[in-house]
N, C-alpha and C. Protein backbone atom coordinates (compact mmCIF):
# COMPACT_ATOMS: atom_id res chain seq x y z
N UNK A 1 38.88 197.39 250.72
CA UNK A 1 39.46 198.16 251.80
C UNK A 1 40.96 198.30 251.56
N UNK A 2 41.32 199.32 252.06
CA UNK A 2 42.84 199.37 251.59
C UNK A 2 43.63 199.04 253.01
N UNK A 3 44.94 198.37 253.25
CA UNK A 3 45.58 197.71 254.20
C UNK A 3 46.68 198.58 254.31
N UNK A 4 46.94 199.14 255.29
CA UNK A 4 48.28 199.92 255.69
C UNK A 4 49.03 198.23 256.76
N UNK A 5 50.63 198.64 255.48
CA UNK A 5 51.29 197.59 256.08
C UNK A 5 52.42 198.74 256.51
N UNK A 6 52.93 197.67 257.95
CA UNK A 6 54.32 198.39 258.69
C UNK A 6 55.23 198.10 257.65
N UNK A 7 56.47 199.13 258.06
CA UNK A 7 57.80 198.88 257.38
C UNK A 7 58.28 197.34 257.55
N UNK A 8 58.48 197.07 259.08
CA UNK A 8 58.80 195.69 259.10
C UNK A 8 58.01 194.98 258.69
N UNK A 9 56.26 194.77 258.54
CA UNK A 9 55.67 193.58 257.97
C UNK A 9 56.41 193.72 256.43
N UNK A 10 56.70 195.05 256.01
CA UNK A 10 57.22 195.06 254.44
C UNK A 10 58.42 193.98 254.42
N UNK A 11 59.30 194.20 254.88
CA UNK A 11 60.40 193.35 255.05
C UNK A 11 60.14 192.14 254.83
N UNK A 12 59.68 191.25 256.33
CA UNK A 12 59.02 190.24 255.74
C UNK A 12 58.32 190.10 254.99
N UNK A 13 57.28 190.42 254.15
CA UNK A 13 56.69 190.17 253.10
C UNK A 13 57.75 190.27 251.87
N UNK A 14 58.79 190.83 251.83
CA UNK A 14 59.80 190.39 250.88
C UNK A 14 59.99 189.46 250.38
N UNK A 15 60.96 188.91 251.90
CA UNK A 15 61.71 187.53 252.43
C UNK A 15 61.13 186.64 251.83
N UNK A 16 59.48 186.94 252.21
CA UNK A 16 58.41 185.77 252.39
C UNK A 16 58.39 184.94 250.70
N UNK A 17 58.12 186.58 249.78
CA UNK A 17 57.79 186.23 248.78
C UNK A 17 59.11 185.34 247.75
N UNK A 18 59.86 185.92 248.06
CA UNK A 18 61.70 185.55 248.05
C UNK A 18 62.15 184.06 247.85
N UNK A 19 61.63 184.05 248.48
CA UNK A 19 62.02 182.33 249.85
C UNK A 19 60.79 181.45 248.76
N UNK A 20 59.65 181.63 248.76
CA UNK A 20 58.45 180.90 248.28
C UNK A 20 58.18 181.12 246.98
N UNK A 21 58.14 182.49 246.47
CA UNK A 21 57.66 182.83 245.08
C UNK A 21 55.77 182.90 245.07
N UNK A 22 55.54 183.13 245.95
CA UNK A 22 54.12 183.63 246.49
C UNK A 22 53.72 185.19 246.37
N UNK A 23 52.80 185.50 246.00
CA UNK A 23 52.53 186.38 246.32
C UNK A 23 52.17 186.86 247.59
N UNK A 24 51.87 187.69 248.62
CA UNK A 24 51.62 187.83 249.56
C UNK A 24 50.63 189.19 249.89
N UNK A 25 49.30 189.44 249.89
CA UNK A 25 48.63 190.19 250.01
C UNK A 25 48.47 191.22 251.65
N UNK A 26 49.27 190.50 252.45
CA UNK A 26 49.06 191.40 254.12
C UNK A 26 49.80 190.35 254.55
N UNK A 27 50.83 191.18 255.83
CA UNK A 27 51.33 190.42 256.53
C UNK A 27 50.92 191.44 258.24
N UNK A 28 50.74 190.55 259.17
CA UNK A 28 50.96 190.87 260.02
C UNK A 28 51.72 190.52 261.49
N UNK A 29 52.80 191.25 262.07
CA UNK A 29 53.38 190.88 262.98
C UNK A 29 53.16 190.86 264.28
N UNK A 30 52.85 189.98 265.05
CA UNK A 30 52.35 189.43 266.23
C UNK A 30 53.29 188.93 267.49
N UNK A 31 53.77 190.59 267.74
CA UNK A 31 54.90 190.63 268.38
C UNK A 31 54.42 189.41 270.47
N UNK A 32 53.05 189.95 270.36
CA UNK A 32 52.47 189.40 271.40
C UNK A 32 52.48 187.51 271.48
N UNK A 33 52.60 186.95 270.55
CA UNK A 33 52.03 185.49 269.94
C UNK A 33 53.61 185.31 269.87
N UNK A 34 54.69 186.37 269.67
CA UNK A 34 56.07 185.98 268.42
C UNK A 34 55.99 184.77 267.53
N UNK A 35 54.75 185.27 266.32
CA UNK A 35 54.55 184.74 264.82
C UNK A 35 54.53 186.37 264.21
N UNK A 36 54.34 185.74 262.84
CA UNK A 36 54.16 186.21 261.77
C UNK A 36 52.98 185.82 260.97
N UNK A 37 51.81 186.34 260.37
CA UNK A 37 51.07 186.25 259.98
C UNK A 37 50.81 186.39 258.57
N UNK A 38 50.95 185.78 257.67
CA UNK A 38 50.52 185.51 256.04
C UNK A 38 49.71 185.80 255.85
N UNK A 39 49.12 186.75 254.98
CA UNK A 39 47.50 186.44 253.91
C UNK A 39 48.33 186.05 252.68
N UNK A 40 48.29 185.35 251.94
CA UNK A 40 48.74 184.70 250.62
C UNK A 40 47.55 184.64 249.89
N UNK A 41 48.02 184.97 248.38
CA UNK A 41 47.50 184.95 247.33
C UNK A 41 46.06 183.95 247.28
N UNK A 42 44.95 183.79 246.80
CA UNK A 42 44.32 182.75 246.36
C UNK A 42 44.92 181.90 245.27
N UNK A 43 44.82 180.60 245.64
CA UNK A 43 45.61 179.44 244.74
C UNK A 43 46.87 179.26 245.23
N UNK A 44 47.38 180.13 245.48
CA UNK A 44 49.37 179.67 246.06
C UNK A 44 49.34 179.42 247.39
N UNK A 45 48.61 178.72 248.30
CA UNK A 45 48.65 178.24 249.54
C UNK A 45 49.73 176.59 249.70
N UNK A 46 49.45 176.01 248.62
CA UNK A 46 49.94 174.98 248.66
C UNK A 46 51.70 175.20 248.10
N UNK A 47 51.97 176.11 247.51
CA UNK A 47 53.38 176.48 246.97
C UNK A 47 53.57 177.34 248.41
N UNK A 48 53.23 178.25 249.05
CA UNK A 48 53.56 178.72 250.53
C UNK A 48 53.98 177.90 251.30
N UNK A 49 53.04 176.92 251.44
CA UNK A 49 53.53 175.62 252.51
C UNK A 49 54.67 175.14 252.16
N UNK A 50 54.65 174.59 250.88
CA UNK A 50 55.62 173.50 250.34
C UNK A 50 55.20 171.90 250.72
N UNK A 51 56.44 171.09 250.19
CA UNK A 51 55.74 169.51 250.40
C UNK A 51 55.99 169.28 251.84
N UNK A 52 55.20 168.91 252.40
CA UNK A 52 54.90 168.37 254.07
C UNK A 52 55.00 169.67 255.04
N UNK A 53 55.09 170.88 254.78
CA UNK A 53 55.70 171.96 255.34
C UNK A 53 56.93 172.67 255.11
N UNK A 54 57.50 171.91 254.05
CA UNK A 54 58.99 172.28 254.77
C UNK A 54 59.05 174.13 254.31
N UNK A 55 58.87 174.43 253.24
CA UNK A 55 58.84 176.12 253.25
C UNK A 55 58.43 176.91 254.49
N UNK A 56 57.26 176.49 255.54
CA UNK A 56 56.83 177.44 256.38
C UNK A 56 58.07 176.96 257.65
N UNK A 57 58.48 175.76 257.51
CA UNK A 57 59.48 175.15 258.66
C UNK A 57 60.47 176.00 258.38
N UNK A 58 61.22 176.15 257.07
CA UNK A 58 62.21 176.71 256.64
C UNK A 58 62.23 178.11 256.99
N UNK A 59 61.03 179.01 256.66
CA UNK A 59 60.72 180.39 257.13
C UNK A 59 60.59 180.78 258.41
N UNK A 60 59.83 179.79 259.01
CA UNK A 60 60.49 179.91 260.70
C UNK A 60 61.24 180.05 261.43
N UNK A 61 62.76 178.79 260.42
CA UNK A 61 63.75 178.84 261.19
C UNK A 61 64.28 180.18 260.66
N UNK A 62 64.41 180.93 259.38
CA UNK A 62 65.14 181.92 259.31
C UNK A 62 64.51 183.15 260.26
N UNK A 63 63.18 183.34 260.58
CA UNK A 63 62.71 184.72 261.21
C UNK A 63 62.98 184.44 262.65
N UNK A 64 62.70 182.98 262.83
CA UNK A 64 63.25 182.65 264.37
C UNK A 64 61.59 183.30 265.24
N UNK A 65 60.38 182.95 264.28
CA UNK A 65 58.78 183.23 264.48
C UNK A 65 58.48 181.88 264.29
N UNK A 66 56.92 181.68 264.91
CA UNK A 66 56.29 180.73 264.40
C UNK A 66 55.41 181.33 263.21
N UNK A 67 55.00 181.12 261.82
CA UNK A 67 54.34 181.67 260.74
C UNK A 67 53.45 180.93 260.79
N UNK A 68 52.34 181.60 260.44
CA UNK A 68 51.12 181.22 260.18
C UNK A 68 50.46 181.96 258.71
N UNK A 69 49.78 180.62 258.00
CA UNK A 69 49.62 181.47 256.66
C UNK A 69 47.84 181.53 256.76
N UNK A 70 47.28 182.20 255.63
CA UNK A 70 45.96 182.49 255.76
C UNK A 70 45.79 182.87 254.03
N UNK A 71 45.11 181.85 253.76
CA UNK A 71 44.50 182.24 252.20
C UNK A 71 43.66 183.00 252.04
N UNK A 72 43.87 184.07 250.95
CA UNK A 72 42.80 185.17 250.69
C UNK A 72 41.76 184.64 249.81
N UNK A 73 40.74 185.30 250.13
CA UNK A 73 39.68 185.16 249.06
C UNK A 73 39.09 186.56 248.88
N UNK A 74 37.81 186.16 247.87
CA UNK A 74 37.11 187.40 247.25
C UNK A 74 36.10 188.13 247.82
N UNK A 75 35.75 186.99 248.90
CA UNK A 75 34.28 187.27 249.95
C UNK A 75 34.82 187.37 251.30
N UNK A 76 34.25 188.30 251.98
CA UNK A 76 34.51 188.58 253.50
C UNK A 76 34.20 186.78 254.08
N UNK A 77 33.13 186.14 253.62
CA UNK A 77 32.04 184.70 254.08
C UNK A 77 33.55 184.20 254.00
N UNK A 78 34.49 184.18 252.69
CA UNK A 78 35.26 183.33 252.52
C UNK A 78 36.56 183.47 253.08
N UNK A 79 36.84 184.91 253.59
CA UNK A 79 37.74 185.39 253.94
C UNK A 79 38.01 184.64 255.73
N UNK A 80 36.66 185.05 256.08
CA UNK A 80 36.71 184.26 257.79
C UNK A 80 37.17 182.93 257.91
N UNK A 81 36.01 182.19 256.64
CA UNK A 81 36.68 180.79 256.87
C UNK A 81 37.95 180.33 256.46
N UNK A 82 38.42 181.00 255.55
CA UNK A 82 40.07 180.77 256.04
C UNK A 82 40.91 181.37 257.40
N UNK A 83 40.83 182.43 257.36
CA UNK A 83 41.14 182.74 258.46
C UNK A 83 41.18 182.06 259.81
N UNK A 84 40.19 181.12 259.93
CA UNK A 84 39.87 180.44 261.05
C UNK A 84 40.41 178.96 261.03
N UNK A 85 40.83 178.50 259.45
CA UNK A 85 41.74 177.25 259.37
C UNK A 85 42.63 176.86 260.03
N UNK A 86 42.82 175.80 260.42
CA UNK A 86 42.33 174.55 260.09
C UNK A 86 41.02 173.96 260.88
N UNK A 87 40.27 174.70 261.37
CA UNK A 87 39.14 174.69 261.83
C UNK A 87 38.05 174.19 260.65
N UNK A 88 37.44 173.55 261.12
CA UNK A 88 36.15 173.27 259.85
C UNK A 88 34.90 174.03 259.76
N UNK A 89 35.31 174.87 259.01
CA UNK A 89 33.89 175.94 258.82
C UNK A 89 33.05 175.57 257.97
N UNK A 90 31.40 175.19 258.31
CA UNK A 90 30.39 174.30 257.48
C UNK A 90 30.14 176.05 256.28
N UNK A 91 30.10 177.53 257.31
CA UNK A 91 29.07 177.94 256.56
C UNK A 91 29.90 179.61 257.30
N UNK A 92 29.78 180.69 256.82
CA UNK A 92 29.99 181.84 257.52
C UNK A 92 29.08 182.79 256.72
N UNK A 93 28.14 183.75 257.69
CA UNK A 93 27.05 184.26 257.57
C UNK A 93 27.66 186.15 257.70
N UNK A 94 27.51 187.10 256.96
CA UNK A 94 27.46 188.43 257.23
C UNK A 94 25.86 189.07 257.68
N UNK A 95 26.37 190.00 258.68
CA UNK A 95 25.44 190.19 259.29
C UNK A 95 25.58 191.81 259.42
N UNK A 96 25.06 192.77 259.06
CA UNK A 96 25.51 194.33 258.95
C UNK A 96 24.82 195.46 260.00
N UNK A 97 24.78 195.73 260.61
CA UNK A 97 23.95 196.62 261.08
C UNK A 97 24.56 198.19 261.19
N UNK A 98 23.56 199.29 261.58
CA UNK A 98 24.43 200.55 261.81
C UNK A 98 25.29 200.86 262.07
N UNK A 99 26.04 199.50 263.98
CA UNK A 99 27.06 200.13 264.60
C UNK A 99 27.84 198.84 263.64
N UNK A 100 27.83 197.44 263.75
CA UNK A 100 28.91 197.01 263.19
C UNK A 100 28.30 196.20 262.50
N UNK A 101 29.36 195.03 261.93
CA UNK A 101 29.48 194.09 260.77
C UNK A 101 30.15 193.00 261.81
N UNK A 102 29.16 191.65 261.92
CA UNK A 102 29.29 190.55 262.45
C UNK A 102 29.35 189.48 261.56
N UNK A 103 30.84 188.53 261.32
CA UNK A 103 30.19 187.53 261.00
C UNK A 103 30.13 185.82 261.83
N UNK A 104 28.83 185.42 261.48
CA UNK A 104 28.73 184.38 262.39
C UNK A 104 29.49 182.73 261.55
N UNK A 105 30.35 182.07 262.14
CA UNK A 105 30.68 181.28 261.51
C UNK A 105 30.01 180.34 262.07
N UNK A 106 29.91 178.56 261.51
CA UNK A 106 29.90 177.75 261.56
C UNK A 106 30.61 176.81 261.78
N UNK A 107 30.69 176.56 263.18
CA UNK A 107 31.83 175.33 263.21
C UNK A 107 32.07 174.09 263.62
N UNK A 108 32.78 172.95 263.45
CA UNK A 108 32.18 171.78 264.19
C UNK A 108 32.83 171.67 265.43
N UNK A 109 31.60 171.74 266.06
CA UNK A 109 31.92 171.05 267.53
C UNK A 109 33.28 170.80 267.87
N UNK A 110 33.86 169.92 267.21
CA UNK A 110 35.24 169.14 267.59
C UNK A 110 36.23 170.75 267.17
N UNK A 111 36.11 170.94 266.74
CA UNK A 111 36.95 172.47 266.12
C UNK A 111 36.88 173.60 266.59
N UNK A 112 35.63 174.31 267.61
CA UNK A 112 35.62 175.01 268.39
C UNK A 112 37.17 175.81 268.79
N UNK A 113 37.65 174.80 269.44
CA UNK A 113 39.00 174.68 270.28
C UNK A 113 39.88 175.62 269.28
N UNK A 114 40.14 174.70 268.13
CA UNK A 114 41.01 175.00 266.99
C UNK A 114 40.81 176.21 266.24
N UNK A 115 39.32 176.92 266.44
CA UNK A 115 39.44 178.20 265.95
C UNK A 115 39.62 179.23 266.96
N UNK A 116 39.11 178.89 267.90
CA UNK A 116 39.27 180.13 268.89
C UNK A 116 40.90 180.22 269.67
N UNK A 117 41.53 179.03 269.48
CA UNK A 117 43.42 178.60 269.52
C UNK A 117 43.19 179.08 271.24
N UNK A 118 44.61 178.85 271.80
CA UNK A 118 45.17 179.18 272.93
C UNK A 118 45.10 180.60 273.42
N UNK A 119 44.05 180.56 274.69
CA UNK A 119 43.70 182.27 274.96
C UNK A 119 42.84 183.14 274.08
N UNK A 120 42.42 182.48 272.83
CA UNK A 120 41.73 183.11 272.21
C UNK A 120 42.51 184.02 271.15
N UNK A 121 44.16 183.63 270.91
CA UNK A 121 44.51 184.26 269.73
C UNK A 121 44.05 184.02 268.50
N UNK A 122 43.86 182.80 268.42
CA UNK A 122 43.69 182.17 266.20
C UNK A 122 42.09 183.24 266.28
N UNK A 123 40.83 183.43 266.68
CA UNK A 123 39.82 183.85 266.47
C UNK A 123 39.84 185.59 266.69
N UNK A 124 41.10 185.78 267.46
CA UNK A 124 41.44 187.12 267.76
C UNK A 124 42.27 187.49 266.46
N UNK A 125 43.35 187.21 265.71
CA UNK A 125 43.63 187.39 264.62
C UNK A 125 42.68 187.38 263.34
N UNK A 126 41.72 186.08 263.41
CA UNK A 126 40.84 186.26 262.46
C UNK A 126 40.26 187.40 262.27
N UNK A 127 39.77 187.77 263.41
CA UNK A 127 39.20 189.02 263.35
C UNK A 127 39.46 190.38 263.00
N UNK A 128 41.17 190.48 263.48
CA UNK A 128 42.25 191.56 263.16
C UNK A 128 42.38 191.29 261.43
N UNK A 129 42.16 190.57 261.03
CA UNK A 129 42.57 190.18 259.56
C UNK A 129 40.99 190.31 259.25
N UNK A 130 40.34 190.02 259.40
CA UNK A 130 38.87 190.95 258.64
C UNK A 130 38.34 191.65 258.22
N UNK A 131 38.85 192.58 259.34
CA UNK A 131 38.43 194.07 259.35
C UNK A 131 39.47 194.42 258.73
N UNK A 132 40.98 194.12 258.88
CA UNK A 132 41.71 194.73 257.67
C UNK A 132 40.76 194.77 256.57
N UNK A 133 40.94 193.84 256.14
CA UNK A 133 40.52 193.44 254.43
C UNK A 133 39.00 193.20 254.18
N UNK A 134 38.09 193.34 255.26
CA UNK A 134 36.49 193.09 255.13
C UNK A 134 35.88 194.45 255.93
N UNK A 135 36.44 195.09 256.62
CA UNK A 135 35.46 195.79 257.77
C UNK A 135 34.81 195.10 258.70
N UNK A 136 34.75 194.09 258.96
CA UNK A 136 33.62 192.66 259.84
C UNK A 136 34.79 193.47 261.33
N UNK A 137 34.35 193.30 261.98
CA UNK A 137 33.80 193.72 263.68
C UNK A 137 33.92 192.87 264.04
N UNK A 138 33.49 191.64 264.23
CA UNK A 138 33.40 190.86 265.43
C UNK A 138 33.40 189.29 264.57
N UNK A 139 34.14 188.46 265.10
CA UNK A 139 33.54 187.02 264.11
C UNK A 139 32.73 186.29 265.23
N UNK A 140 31.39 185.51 265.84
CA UNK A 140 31.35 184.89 266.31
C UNK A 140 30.76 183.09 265.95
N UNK A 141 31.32 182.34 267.04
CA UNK A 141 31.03 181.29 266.11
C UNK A 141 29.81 180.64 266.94
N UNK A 142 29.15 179.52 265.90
CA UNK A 142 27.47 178.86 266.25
C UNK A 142 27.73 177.40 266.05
């Protein structure tokens, strides 16, 4: 799928890459949340962060956002369950039909909370970040 990024997510995705030396595949800005949203490269999640955080601490303090990063992968299955991190996803299922594309994740119990976040943003982004880059409709979790 192809991703139309804003001028300003361009910006930051500059900075981002600048600051870290990451690649950065989609950014999105979450003027509602005031974060910033990462998809980063597969494999450079741990060079994004840095040691204990301090790169995403550091990027925070300069955008004056809270950032949130999100590792890409190759599979929509794999795409959700990051997306939904730090949540523990056992398993994520695609499901296709005429009108949409559902996928059902797997999650533990104790993690519920942690994917669906405060008000329902972290599972509401997942989803906004899916359909960017997957077409998936709806994520729900089992």
């Amino acid at each position: 799928m192809r991703v139309t990024i804003s001028e300003e997510a361009r910006q930051y995705i500059g900075a981002f890459e600048s600051e870290t030396g990451v690649t950065v595949r989609d950014c999105v800005v979450d003027d509602e949340h005031d974060r910033l949203v990462f998809v980063v490269k597969a494999g450079e999640m741990g060079q994004a962060i840095g040691p204990d955080g301090k790169r995403v601490r550091e990027i925070e303090e300069r955008f004056g956002r809270d950032v949130r990063l999100v590792e890409d992968a190759p599979t929509a299955e794999g795409f959700v369950a990051n997306a939904l991190a730090p949540a523990a996803v056992y398993n994520v299922t695609i499901t296709e039909s005429e009108e949409t594309t559902v996928a059902f994740a797997e999650v533990d119990d104790a993690d519920k909370g942690a994917a669906i976040g405060a008000g329902g943003e972290n599972i509401e982004m997942a989803e906004r970040l899916a359909a960017r880059h997957f077409g998936v409709d709806e994520i729900q979790l089992t």
